[in-house]
C-alpha atoms as a PDB file:
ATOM      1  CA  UNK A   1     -24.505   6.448  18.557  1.00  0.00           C
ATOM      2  CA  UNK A   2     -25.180   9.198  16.249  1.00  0.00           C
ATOM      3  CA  UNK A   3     -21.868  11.232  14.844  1.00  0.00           C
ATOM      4  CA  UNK A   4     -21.788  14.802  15.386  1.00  0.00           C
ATOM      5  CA  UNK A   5     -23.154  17.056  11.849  1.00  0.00           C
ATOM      6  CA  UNK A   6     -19.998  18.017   9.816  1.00  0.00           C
ATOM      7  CA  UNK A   7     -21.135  22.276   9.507  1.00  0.00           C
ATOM      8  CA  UNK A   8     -18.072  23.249   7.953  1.00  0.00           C
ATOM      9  CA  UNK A   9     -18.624  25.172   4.907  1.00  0.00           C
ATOM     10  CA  UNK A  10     -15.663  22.971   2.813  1.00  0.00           C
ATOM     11  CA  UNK A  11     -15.927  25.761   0.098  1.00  0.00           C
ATOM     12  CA  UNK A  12     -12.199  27.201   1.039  1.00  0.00           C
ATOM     13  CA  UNK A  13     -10.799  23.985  -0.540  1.00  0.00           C
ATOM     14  CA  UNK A  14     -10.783  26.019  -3.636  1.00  0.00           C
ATOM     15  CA  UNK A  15      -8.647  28.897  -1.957  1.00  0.00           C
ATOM     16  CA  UNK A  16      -6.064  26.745  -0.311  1.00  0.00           C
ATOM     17  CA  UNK A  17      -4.878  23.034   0.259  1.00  0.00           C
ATOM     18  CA  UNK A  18      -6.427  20.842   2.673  1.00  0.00           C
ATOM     19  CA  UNK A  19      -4.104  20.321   5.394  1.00  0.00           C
ATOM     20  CA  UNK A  20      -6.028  16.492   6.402  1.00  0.00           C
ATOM     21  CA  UNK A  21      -5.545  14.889   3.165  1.00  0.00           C
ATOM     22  CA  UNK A  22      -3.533  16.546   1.160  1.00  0.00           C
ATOM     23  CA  UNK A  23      -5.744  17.706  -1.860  1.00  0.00           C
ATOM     24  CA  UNK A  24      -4.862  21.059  -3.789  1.00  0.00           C
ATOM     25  CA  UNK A  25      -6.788  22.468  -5.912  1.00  0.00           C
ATOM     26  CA  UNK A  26      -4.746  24.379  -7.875  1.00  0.00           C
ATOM     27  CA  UNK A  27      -2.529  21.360  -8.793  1.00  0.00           C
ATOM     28  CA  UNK A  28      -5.481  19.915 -11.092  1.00  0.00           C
ATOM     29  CA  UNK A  29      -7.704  21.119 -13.900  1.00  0.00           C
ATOM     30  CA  UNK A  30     -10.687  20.359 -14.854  1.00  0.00           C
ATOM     31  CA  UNK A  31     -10.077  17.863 -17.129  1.00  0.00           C
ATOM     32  CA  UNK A  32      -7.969  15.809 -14.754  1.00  0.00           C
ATOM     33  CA  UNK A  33     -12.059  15.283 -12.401  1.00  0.00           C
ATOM     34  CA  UNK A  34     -13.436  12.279 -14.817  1.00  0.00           C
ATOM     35  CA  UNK A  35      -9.927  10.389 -14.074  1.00  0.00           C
ATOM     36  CA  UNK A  36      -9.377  11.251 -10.611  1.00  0.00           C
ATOM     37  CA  UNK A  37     -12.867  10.010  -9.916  1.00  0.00           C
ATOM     38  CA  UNK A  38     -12.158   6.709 -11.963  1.00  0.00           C
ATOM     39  CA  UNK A  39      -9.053   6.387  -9.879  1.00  0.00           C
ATOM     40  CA  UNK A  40     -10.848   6.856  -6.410  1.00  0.00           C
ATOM     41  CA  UNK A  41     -13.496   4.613  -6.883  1.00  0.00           C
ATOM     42  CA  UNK A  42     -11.084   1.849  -7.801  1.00  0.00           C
ATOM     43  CA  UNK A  43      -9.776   1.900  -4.729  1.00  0.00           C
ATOM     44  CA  UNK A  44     -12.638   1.733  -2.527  1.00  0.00           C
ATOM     45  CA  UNK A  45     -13.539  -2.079  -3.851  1.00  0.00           C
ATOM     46  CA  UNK A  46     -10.725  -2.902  -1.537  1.00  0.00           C
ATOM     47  CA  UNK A  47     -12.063  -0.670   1.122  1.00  0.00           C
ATOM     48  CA  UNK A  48     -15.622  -2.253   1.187  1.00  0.00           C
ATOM     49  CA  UNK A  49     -13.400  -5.693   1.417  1.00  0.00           C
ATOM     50  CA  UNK A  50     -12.839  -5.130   4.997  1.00  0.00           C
ATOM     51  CA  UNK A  51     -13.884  -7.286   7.422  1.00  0.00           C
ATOM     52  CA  UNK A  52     -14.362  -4.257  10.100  1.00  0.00           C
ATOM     53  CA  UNK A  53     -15.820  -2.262   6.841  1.00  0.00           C
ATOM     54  CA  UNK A  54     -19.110  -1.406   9.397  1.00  0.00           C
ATOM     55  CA  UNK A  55     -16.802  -1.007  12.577  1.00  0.00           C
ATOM     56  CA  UNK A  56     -16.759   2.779  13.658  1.00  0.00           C
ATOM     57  CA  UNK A  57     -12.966   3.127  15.053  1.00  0.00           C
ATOM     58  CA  UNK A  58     -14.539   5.698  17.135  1.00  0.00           C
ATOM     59  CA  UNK A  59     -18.096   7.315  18.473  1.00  0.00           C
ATOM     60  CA  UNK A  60     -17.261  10.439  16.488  1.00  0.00           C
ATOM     61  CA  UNK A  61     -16.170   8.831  12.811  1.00  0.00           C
ATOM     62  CA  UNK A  62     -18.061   6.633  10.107  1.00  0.00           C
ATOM     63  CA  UNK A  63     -17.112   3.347   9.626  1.00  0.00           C
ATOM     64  CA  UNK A  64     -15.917   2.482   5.523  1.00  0.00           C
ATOM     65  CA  UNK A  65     -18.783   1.319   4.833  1.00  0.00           C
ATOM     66  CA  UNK A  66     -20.495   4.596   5.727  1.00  0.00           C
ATOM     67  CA  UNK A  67     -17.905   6.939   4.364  1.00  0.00           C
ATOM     68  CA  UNK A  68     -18.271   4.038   0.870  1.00  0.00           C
ATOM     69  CA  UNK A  69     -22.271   4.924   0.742  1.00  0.00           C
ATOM     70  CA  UNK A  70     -21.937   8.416   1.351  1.00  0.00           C
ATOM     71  CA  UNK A  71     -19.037   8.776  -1.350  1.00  0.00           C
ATOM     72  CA  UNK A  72     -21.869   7.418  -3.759  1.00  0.00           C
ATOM     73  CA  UNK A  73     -24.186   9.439  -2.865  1.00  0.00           C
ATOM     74  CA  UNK A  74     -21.968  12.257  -3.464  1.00  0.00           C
ATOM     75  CA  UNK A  75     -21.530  11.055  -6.676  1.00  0.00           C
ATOM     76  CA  UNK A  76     -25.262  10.905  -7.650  1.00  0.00           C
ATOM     77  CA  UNK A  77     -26.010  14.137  -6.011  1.00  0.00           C
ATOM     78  CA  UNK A  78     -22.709  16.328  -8.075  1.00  0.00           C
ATOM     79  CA  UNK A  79     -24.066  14.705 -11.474  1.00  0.00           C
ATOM     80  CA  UNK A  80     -27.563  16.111 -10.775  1.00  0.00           C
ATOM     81  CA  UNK A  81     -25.944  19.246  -9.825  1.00  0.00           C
ATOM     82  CA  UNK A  82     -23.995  19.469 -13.014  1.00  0.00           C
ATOM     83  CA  UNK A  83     -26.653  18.518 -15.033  1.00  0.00           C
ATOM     84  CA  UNK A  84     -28.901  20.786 -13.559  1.00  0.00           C
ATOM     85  CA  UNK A  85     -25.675  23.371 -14.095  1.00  0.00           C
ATOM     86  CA  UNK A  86     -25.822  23.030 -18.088  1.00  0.00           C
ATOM     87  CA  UNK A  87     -29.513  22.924 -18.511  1.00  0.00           C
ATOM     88  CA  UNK A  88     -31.374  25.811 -16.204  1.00  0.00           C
ATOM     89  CA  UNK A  89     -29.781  29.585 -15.711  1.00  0.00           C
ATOM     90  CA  UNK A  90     -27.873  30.294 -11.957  1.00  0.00           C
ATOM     91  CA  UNK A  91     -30.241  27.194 -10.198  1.00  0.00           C
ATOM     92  CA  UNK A  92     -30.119  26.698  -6.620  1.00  0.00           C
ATOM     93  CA  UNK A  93     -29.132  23.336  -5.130  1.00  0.00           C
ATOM     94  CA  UNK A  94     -31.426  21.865  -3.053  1.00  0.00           C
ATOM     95  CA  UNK A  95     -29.865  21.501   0.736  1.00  0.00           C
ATOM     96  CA  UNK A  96     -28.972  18.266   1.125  1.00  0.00           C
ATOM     97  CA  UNK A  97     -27.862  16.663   4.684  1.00  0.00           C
ATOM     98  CA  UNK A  98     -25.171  14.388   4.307  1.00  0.00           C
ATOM     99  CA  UNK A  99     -25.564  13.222   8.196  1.00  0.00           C
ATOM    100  CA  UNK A 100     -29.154  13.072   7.963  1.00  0.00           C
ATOM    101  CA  UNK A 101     -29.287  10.763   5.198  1.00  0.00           C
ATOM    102  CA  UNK A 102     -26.949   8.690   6.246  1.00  0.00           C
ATOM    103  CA  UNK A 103     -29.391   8.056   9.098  1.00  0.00           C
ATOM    104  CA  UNK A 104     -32.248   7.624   6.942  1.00  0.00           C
ATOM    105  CA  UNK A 105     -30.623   5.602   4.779  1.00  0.00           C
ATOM    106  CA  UNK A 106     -28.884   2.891   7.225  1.00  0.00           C
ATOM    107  CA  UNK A 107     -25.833   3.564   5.946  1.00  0.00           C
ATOM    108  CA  UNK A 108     -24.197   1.285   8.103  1.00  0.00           C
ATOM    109  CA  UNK A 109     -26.387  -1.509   7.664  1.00  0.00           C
ATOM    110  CA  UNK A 110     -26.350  -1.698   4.025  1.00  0.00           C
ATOM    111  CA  UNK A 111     -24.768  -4.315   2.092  1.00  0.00           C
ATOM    112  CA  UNK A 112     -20.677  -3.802   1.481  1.00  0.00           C
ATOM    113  CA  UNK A 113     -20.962  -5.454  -2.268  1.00  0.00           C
ATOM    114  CA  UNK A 114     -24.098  -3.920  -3.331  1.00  0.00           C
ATOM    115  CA  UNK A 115     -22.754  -0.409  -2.254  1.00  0.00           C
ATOM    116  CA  UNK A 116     -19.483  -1.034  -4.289  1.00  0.00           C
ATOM    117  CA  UNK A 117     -21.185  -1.992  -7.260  1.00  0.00           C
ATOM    118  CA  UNK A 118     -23.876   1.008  -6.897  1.00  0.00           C
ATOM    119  CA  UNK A 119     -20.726   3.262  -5.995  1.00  0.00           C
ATOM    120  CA  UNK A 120     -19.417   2.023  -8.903  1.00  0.00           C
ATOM    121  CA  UNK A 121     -21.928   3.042 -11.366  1.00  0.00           C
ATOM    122  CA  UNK A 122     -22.145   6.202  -9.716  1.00  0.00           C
ATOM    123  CA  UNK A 123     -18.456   7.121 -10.626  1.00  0.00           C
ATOM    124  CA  UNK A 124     -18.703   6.415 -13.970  1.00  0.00           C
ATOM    125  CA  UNK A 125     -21.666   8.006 -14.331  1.00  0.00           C
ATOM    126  CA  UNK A 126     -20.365  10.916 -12.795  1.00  0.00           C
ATOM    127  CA  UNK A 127     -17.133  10.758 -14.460  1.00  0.00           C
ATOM    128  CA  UNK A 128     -19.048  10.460 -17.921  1.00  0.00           C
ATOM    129  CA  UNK A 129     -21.266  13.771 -16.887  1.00  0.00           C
ATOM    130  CA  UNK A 130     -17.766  15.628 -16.110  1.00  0.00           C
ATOM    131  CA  UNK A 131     -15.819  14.485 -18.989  1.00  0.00           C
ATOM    132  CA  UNK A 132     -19.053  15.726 -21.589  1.00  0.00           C
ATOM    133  CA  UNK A 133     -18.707  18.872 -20.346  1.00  0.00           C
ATOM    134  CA  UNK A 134     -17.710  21.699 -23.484  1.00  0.00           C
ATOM    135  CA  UNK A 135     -15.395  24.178 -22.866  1.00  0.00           C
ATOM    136  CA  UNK A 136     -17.881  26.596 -23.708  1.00  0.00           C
ATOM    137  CA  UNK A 137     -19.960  25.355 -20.534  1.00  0.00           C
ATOM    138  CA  UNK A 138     -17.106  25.877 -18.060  1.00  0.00           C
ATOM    139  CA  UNK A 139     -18.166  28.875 -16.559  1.00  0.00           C
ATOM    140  CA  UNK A 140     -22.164  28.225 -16.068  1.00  0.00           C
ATOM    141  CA  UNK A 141     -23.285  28.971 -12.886  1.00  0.00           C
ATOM    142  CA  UNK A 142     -25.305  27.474 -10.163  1.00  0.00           C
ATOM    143  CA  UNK A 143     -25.872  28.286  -6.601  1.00  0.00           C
ATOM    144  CA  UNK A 144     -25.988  27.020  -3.281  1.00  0.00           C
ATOM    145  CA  UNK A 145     -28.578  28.291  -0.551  1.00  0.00           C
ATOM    146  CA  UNK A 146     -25.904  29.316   1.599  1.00  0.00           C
ATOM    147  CA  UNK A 147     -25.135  31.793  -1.274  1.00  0.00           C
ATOM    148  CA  UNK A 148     -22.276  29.927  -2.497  1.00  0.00           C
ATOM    149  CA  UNK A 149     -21.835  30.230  -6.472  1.00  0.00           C
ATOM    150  CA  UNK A 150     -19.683  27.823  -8.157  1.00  0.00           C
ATOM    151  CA  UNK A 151     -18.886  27.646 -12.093  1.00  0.00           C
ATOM    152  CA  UNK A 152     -19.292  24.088 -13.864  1.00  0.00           C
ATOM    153  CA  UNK A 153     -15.358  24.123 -13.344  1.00  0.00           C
ATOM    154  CA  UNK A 154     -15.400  25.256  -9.436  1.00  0.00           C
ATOM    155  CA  UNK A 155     -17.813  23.238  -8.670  1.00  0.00           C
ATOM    156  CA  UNK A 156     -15.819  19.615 -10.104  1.00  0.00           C
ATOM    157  CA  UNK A 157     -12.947  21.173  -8.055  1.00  0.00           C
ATOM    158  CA  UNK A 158     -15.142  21.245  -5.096  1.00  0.00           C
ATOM    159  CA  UNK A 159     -16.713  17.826  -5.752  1.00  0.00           C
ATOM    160  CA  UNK A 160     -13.654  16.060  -6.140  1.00  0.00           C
ATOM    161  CA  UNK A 161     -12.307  16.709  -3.014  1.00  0.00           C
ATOM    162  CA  UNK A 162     -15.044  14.912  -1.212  1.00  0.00           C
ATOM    163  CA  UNK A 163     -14.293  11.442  -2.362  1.00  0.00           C
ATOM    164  CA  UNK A 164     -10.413  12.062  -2.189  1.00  0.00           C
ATOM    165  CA  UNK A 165     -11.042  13.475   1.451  1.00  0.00           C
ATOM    166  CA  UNK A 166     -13.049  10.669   2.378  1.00  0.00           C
ATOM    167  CA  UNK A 167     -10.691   7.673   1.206  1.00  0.00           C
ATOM    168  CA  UNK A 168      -7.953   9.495   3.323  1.00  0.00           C
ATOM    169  CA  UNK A 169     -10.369   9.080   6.064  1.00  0.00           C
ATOM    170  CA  UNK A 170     -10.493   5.810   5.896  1.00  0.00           C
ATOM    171  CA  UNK A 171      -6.801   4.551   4.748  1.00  0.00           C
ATOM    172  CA  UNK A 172      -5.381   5.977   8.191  1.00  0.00           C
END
């Protein structure tokens, strides 16, 4: 059964804590992203250990393994925007739809080991782009479609929330 599309605009986790999981913004700086990310993906291995890791406990919520594959494609998809942060003026994100590809992609079908490895190497590389980052590059723009401007610094704020969010999901 398909899960209903998540349409919140998540943005306002960099105005105020999130009330589900727990994450503040304004407790962390930048330079804390490359190690929080390091942190988070270490415990997911244990996660995609599960023996109900493709269960859904519900119609309306992922199963791990889902919430694992999208968490690394979250990864892939904030280093491109980053990159694409320090090397072009203002660009504009391309939309991406998380549900969507998680459709497309089988998310639930795919193989628990193989998405902890690729997860993985996502996080570091992720976690490498972040930690390269000069101070002097800090405030580079980019944009979403929805009009949505982040800094190199708002944005890691904003993507780092995703993964913590996501392992709270799936430790209750």
């Amino acid at each position: 059964m398909p899960i209903t599309p998540d349409t919140k605009n998540w943005t306002w986790v960099l105005e105020r804590p999130c009330t589900e999981c727990g994450f503040d913004s304004s407790t962390i700086t930048f330079a804390d992203v490359p190690d929080l990310v390091r942190r988070n993906v270490a415990a997911w291995g244990e996660v995609l250990q599960r023996e109900d890791v493709a269960i859904r406990p519900n119609s309306e919520t992922w199963s791990a393994l889902e919430y694992s594959a999208h968490v690394r494609d979250v990864f892939r998809i904030f280093k491109i925007r980053l990159e694409q942060m320090l090397e072009f003026d203002d660009p504009e994100f391309e939309n991406w739809d998380q549900d969507a590809t998680a459709i497309a992609d089988r998310y639930n079908e795919q193989d628990p080991g193989k998405v902890a490895s690729e997860l993985a190497v996502a996080a570091e590389a992720v976690a490498s782009a972040f930690e390269s980052v000069a101070d002097d590059q800090l405030d580079r723009r980019g944009l979403r479609s929805d009009g949505s401007a982040f800094t190199v610094e708002s944005l890691a704020m904003y993507f780092i929330h995703d993964p913590i969010h996501h392992l709270h999901d799936v430790s209750e």
